[in-house]
Protein backbone atom coordinates (compact mmCIF):
# COMPACT_ATOMS: atom_id res chain seq x y z
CA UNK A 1 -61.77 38.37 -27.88
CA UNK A 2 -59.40 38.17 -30.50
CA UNK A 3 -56.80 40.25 -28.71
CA UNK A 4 -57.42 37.85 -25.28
CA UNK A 5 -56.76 35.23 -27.73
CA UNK A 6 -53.51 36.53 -29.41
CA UNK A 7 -52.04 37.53 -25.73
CA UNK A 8 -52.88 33.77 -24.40
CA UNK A 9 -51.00 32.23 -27.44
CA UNK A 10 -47.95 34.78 -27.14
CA UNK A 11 -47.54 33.91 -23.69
CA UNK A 12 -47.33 30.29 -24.26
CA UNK A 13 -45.10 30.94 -26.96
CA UNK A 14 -42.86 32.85 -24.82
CA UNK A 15 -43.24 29.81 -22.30
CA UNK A 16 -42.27 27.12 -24.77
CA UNK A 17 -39.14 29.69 -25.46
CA UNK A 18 -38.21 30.02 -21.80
CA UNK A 19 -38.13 26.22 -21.89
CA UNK A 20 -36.21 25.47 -24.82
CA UNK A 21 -33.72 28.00 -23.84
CA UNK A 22 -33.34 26.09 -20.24
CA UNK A 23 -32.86 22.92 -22.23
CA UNK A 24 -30.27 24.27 -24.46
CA UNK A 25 -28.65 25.84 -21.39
CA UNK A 26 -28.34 22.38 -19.55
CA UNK A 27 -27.27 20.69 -22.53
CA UNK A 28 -24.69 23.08 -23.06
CA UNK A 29 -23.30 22.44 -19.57
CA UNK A 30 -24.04 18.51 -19.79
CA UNK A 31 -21.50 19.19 -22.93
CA UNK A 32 -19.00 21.73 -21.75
CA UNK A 33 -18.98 19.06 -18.38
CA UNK A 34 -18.27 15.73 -20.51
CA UNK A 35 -15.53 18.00 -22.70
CA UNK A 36 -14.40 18.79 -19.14
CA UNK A 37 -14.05 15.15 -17.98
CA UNK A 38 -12.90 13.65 -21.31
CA UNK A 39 -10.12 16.20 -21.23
CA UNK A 40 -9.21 15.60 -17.06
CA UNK A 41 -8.94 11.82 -18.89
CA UNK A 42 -6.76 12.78 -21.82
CA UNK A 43 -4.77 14.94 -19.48
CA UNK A 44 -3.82 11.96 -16.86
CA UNK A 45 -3.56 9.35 -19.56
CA UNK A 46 -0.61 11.71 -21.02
CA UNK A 47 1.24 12.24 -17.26
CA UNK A 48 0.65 8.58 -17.08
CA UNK A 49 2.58 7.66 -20.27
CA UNK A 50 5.06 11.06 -19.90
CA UNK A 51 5.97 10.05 -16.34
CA UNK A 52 5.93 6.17 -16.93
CA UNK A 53 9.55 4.07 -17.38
CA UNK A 54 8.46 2.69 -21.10
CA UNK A 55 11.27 -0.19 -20.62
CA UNK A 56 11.29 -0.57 -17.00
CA UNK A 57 14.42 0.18 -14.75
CA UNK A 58 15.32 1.23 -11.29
CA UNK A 59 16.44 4.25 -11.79
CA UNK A 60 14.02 5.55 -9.18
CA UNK A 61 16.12 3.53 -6.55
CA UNK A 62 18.05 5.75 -4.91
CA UNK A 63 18.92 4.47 -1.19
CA UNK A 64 20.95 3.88 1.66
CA UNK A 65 22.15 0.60 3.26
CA UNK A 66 24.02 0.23 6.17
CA UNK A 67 26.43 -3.13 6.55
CA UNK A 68 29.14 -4.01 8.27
CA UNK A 69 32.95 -4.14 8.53
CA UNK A 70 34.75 -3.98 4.84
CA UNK A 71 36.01 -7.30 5.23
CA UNK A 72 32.71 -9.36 7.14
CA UNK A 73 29.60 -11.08 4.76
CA UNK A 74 27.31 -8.21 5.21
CA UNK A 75 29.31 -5.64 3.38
CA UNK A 76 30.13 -8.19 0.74
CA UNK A 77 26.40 -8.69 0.48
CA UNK A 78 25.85 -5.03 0.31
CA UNK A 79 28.73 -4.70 -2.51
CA UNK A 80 26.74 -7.28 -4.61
CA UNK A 81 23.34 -5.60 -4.10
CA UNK A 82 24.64 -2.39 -5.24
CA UNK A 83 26.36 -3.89 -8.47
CA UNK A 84 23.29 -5.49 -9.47
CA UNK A 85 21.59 -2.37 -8.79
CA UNK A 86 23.38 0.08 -10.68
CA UNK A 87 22.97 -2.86 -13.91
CA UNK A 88 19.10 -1.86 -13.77
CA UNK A 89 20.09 2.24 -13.45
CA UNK A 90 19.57 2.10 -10.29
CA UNK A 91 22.07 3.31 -6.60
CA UNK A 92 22.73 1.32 -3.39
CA UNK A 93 25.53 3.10 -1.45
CA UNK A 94 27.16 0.62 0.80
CA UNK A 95 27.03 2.67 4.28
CA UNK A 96 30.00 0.76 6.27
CA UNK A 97 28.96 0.62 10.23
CA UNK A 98 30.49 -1.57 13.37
CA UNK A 99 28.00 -4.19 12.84
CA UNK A 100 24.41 -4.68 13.41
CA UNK A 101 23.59 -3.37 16.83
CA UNK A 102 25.37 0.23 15.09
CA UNK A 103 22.96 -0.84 12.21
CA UNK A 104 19.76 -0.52 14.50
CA UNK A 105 20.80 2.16 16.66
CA UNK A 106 21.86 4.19 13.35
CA UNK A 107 18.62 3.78 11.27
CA UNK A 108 16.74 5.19 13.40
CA UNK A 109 19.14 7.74 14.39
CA UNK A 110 18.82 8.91 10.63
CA UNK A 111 14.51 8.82 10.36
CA UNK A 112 14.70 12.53 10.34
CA UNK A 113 17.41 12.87 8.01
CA UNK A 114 16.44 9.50 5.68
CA UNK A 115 20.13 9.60 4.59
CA UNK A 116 20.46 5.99 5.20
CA UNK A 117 16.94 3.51 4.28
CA UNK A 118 17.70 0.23 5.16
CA UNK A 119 20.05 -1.99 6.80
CA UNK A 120 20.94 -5.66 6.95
CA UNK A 121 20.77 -6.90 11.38
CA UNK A 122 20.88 -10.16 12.73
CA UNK A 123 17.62 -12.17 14.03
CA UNK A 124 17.47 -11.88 17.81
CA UNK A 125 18.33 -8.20 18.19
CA UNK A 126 16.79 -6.21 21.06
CA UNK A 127 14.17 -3.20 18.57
CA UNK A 128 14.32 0.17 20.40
CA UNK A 129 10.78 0.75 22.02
CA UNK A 130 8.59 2.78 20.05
CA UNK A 131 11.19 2.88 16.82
CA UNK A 132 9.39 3.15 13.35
CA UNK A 133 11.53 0.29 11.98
CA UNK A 134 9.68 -2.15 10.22
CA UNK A 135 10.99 -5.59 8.06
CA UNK A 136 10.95 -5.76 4.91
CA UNK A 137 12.61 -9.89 4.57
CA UNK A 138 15.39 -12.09 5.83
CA UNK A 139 18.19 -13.41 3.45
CA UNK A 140 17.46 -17.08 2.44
CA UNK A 141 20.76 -18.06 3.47
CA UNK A 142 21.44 -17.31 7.25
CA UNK A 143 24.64 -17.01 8.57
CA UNK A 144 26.71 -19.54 11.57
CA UNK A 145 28.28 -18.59 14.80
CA UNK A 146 31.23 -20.03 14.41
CA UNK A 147 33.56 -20.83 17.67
CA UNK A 148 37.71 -21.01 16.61
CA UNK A 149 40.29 -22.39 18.67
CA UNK A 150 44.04 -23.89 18.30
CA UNK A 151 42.76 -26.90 20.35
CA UNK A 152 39.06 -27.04 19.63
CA UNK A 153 38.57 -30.63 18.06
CA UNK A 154 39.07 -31.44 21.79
CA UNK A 155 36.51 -30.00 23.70
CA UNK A 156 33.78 -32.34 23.33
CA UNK A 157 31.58 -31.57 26.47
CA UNK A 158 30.61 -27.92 27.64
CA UNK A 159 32.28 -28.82 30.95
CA UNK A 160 35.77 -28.57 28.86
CA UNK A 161 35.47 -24.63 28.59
CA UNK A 162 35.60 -24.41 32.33
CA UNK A 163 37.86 -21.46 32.62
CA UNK A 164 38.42 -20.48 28.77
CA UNK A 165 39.42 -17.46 27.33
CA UNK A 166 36.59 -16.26 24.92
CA UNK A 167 36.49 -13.33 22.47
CA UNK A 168 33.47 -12.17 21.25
CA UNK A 169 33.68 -9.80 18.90
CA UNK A 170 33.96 -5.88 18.32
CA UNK A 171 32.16 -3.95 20.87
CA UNK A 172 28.44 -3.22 19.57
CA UNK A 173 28.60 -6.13 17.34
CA UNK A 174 25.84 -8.75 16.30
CA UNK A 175 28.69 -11.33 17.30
CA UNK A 176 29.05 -9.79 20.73
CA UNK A 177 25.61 -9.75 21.21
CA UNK A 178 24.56 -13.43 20.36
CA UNK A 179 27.63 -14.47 21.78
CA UNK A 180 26.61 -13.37 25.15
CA UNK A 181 23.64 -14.73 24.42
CA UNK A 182 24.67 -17.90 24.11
CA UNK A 183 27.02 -18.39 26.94
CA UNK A 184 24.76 -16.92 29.29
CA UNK A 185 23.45 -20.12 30.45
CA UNK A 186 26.95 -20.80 31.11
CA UNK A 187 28.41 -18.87 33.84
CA UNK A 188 29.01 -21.12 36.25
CA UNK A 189 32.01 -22.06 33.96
CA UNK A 190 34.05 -19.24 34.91
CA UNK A 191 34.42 -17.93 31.37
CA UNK A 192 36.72 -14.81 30.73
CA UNK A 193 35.30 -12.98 28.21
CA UNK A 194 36.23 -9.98 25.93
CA UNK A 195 35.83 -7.93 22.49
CA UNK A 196 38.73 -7.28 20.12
CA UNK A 197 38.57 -7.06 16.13
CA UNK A 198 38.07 -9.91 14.18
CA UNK A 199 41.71 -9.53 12.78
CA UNK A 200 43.02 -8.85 16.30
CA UNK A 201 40.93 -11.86 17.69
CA UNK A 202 42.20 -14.07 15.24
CA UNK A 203 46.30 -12.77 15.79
CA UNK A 204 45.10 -13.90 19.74
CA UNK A 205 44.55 -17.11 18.92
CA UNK A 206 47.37 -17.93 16.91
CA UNK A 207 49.51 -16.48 19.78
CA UNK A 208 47.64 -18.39 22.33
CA UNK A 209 46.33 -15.39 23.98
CA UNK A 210 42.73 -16.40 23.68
CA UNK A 211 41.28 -20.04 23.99
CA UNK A 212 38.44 -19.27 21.67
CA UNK A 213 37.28 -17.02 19.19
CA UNK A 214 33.68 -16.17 18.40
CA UNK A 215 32.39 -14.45 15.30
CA UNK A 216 28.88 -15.01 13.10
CA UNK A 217 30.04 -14.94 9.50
CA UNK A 218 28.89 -16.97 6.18
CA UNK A 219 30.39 -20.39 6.23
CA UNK A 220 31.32 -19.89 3.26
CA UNK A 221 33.50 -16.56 3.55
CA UNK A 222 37.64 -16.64 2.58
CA UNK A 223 38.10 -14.94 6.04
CA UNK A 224 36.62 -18.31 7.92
CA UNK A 225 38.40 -20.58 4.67
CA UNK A 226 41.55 -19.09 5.32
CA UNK A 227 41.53 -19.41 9.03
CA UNK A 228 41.05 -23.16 9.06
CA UNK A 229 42.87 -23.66 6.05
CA UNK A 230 46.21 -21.30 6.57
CA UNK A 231 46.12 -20.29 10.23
CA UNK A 232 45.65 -24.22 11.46
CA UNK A 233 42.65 -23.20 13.85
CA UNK A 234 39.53 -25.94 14.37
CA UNK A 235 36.01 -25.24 14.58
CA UNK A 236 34.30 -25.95 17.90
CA UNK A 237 31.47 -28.19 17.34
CA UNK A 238 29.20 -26.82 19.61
CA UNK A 239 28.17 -29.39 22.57
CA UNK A 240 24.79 -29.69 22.99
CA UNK A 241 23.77 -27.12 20.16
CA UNK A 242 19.84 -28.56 20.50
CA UNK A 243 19.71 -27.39 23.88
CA UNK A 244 21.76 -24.28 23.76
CA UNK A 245 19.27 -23.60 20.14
CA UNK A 246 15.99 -24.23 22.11
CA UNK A 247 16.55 -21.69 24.79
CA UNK A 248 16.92 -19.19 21.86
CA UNK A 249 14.04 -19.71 19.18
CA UNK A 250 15.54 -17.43 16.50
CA UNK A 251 18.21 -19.70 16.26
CA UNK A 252 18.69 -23.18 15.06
CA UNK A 253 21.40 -26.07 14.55
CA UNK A 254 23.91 -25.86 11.17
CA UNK A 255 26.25 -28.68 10.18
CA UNK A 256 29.74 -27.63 8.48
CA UNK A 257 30.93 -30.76 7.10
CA UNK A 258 33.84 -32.53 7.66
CA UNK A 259 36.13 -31.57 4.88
CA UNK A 260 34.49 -28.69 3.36
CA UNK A 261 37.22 -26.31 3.62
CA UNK A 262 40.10 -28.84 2.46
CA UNK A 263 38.99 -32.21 1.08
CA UNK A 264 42.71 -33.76 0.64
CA UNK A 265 43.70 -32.66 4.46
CA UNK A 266 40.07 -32.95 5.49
CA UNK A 267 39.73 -29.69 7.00
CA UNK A 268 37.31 -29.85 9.67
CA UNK A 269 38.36 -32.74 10.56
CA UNK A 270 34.53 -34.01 11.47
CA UNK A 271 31.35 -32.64 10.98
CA UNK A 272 30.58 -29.52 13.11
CA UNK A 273 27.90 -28.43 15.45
CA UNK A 274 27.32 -24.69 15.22
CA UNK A 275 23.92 -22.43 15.69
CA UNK A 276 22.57 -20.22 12.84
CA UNK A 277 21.22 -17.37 12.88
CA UNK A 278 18.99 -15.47 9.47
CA UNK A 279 20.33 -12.09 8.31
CA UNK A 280 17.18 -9.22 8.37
CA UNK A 281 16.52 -6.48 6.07
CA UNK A 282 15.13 -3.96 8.52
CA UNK A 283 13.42 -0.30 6.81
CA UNK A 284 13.11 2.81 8.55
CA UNK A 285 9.74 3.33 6.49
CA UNK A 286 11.90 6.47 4.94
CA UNK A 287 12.01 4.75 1.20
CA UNK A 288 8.57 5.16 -0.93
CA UNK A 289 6.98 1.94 -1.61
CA UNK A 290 7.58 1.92 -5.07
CA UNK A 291 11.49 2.48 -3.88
CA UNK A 292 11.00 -0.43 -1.47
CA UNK A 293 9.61 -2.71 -4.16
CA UNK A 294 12.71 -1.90 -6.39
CA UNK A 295 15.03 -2.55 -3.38
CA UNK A 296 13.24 -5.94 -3.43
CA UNK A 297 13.30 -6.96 -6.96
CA UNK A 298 17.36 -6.67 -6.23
CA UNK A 299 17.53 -8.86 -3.58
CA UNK A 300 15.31 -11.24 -5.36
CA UNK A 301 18.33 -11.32 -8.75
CA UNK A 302 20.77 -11.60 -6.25
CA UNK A 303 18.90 -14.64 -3.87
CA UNK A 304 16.78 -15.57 -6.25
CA UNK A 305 14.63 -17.62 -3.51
CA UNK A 306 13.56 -14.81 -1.63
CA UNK A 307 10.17 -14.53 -2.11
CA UNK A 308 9.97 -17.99 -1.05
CA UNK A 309 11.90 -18.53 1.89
CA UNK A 310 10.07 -15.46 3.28
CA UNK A 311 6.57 -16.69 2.07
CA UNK A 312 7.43 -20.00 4.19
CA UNK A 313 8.96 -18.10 7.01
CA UNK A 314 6.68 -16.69 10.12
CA UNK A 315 7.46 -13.42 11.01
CA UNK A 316 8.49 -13.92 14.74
CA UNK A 317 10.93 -10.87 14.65
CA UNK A 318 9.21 -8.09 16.91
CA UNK A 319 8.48 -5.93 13.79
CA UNK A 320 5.62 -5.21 11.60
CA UNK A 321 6.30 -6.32 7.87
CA UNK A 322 6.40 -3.25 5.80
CA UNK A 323 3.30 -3.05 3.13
CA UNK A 324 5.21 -3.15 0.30
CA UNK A 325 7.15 -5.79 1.21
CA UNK A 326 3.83 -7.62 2.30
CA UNK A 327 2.38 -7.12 -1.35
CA UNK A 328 5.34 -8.45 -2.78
CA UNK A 329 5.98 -11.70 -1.29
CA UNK A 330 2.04 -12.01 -1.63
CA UNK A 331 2.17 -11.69 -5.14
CA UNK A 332 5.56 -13.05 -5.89
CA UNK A 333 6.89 -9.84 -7.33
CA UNK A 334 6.35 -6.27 -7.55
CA UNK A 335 3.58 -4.41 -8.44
CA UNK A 336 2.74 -4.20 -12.16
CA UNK A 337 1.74 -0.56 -11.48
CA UNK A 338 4.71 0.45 -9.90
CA UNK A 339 7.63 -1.18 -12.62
CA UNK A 340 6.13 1.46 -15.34
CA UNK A 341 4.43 4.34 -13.25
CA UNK A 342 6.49 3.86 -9.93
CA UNK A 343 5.05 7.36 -8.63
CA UNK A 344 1.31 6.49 -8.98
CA UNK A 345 2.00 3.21 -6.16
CA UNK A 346 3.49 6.13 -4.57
CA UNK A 347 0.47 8.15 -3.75
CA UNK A 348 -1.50 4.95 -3.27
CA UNK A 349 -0.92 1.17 -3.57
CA UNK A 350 -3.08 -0.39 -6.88
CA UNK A 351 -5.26 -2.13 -4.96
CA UNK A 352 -6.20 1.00 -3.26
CA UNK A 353 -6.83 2.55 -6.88
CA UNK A 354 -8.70 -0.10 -7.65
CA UNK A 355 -11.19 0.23 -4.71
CA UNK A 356 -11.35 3.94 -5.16
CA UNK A 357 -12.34 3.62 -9.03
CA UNK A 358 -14.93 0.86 -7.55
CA UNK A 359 -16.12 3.25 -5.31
CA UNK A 360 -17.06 6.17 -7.12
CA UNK A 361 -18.57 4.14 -9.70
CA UNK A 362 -20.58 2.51 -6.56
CA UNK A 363 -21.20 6.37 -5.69
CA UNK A 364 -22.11 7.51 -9.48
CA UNK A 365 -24.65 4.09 -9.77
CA UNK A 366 -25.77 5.13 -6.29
CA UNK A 367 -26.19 8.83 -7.25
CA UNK A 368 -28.16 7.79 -10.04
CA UNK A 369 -30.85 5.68 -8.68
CA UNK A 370 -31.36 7.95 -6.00
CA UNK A 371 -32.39 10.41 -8.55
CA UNK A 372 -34.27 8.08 -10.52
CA UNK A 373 -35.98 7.57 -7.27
CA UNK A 374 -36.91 10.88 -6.02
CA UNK A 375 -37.82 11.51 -9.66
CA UNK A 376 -40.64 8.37 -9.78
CA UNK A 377 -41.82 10.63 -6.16
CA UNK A 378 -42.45 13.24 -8.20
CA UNK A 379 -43.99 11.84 -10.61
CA UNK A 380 -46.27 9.61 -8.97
CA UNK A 381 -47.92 12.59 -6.94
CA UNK A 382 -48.43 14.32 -10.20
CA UNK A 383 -50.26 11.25 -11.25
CA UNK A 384 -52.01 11.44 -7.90
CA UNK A 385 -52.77 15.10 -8.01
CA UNK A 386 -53.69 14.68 -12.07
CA UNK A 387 -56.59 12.08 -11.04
CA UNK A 388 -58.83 14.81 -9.36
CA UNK A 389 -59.20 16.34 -12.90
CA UNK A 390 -62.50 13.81 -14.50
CA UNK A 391 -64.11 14.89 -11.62
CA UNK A 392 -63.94 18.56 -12.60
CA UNK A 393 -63.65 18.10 -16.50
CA UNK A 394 -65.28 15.21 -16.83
CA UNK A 395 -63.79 11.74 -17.69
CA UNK A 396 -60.95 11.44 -20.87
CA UNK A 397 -60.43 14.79 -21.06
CA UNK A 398 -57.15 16.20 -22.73
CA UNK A 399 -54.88 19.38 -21.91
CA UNK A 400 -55.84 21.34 -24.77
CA UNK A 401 -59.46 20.65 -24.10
CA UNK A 402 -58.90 21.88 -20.92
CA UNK A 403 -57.33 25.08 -22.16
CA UNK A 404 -60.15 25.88 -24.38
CA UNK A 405 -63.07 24.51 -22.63
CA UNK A 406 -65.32 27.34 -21.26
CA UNK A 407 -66.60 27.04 -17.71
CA UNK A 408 -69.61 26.04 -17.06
CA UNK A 409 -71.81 26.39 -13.85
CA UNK A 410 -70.41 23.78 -11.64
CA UNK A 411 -67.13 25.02 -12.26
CA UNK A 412 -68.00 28.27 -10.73
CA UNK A 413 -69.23 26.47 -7.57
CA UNK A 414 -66.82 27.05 -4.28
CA UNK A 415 -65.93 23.86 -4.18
CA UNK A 416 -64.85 23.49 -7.59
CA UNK A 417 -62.81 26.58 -7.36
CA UNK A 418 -61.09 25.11 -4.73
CA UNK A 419 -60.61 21.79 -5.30
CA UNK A 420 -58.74 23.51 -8.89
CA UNK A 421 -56.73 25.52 -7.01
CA UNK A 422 -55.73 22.78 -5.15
CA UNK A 423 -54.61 21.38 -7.76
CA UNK A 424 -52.45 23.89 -9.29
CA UNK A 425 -51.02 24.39 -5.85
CA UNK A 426 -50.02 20.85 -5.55
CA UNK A 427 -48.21 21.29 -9.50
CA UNK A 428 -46.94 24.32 -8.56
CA UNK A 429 -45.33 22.66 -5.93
CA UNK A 430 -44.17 19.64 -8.09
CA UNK A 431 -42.70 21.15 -10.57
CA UNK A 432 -40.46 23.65 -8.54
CA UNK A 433 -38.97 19.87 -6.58
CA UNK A 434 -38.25 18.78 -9.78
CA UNK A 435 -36.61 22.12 -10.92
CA UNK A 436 -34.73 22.03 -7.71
CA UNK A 437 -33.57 18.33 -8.58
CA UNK A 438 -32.38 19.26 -12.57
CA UNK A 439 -30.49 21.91 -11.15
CA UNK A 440 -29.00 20.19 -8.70
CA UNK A 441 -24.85 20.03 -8.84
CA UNK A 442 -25.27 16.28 -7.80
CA UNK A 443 -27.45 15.25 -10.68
CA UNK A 444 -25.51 12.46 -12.79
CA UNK A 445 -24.34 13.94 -16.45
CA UNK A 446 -28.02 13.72 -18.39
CA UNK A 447 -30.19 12.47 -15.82
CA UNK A 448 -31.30 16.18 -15.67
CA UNK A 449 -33.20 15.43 -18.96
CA UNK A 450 -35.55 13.32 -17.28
CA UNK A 451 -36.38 15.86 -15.23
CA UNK A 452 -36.99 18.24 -17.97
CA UNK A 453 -39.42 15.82 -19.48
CA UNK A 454 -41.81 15.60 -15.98
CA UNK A 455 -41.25 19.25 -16.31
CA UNK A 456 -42.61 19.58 -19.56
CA UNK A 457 -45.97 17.80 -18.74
CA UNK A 458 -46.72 19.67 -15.61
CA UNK A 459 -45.80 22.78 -17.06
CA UNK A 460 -48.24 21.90 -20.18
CA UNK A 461 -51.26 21.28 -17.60
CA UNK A 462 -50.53 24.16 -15.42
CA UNK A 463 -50.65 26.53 -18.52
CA UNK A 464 -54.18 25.01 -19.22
CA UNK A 465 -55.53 24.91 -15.81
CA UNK A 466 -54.74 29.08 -15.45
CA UNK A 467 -56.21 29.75 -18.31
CA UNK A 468 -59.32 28.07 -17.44
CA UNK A 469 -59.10 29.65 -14.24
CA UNK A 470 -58.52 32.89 -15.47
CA UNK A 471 -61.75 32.24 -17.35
CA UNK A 472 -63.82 31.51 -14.28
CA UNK A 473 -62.64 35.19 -12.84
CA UNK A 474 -61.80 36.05 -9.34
């Protein structure tokens, strides 16, 4: 009896060990995983701050930008872009092309290579089917087709160009395009058209050789200054601009005013007519957006009402608006993210971040309650399977009467055999789910303890209930 004793109590002894061990086990690995995490945390906070700019520059702009002839507004624009640029540590090479038609045809042209990223195209340009260009903003200050001519402050009707001699520009040209554009309407006036060099155009006017010269430029440039100012030529104000503007919704109707070039000889002469036409920065998608977004921030020093003519200006181009630029205008600057830690927007825009750390904290909560859920099954059907026990022991009885209560004669009864080992079946069963469920590689950092402790009451009454049964025999 004694001995029967002495084994019973060594055996829970070595149960209670088995179980402490598991704990310690557990909580070792709850521990070694939180050291694990808190040092994954430690180790991306330091990239963060090692790879962040701790006073903010561009010197992670690096790019590409094709313009225009040397001596035309778009390489001028370029020139000032990249001197503003390289104040903030960051490069703009000025990539000199024929114009903007070369501009599209050349970006994307260089998507495999990404040597160029950008370039600046007038509004109204046929887009290549199926190109991966995309916009990224217009210039606030758009730029005027301008018609010259020794004799222009005569023509006051469009039936006066009956039989002019036009030039329209270089070949490939912005100019020659919306210049064809525009006189399209017009062929019934028998216009002889061709494309020369702006210098070469304007030579043919002085000599005669052309009636009229054609060329988009800023109304402000010294090339258009000097030509009305120092070559005698006149601006053609443009009959019946609104009409001409309406069959060409990109464009619309600019005054030069009379004067604005000379004030003592008044030079124009009268207020002009002409058609303007915005001034696109177009993307190849080959910068990164945090590259894009410092491209941006130049153009915004340089026009400082970028953001807001683009805010208030519909996208009617043809192209999608690139996502970093979208971000920007729709936050008025760049992203907070990207001035200090340009390479994280890189991988993923903040807002994307932002939804991600949402998410798995959505998923963790989620995880969580699942468990706590599968973990109240559990222990609901051991509450269920626990209530069969006053009907075998009697009413209020406790574990460790159970474990030393001797059998009596309805306990030995069929019935009462099996009903009990029903019972430890149905534990049995229980308390391998919830071992399954600790163990588990999904179970949140310490949840597994409240497993341990459903554990640790079915594991006290199954020790009882075998060694009563052992008691009742075979």
């Amino acid at each position: 009896m004694i001995t029967a004793v002495l084994k019973e109590r060594f055996q829970r002894g070595l149960e209670l060990s088995k179980r402490l061990f598991a704990r310690f086990r557990n909580l070792k690995l709850a521990l070694l995983g939180g050291l694990l995490l808190l040092s994954g945390l430690l180790l991306l906070g330091g990239l963060l701050v090692a790879y962040s700019n701790h006073s903010p520059n561009l010197a992670h702009v690096r790019v590409g930008v094709l313009s225009g002839d040397p001596q035309k507004n778009y390489y001028e624009i370029v020139n000032a872009l990249a001197a503003e640029a390289r104040q903030q540590k960051g490069r703009i090479d000025n990539v000199r092309s024929a114009g903007s038609v070369e501009n599209i045809s050349r970006l994307v042209a260089s998507r495999t290579s990404c040597d160029v990223h950008f370039a600046l195209v007038q509004e109204g340009l046929d887009w290549p089917a199926g190109s991966p260009l995309e916009l990224v903003g217009r210039l606030p200050k758009a730029e005027s087709l301008v018609v010259l001519g020794p004799k222009a402050d005569r023509m006051k009707a469009l039936t006066d160009l009956r039989g002019m001699r036009i030039g329209i520009g270089p070949i490939g040209s912005g100019t020659e395009h919306v210049a064809r554009q525009v006189l399209a309407p017009l062929a019934e006036l028998d216009l002889t058209l061709s494309t020369q060099d702006i210098d070469e155009q304007l030579v043919k006017l002085e000599r005669g050789e052309l009636d009229l010269g054609a060329m988009v430029i800023n109304e402000d440039a010294q090339l258009l200054i000097e030509a009305v100012r120092d070559r005698g030529l006149q601006i053609l104000s443009l009959p019946n601009a609104d009409v001409l503007a309406r069959q060409l919704p990109f464009k619309r109707v600019g005054r030069i005013g009379a004067g604005q070039y000379d004030p003592v000889r008044v030079l124009p002469s009268e207020t002009k007519d002409v058609l303007q036409v915005d001034t696109l920065i177009v993307g190849n998608r080959c910068a990164r957006r945090s590259v894009t977004q410092g491209f941006m921030t130049v153009l915004v020093t340089v026009f400082p009402d970028f953001v807001r003519y683009n805010r208030d200006t519909p996208n009617r181009t043809g192209l999608p608006l690139a996502p970093a630029a979208r971000s920007y205008f729709e936050h008025e600057g760049p992203d907070l993210v990207g001035v200090y830690a340009p390479w994280v927007i890189d991988i993923m825009p903040t807002a994307s971040w932002v939804q991600l750390i949402l998410g798995i904290s959505f998923l963790f909560k989620g995880k969580s309650l699942l468990h706590r859920f599968y973990l109240s099954r559990i222990d609901k059907n051991r509450m269920r399977t626990e209530s069969a026990l006053p009907l075998l022991f009697g009413p209020g009885v406790t574990v460790g009467e159970i474990a030393a209560m001797a059998p009596s004669e309805k306990h030995r009864t069929p019935e009462a055999r099996k009903q009990l080992d029903t019972v430890l079946d149905q534990l049995t069963t229980l308390l391998e789910r919830s071992r399954r469920g600790s163990q588990s590689m999904f179970v949140p950092m310490g949840e597994e303890i409240l497993y341990h402790d459903i554990e640790k009451l079915i594991d006290d009454l199954l020790y009882a209930l075998r060694a009563f049964r052992g008691r009742l025999g075979p």
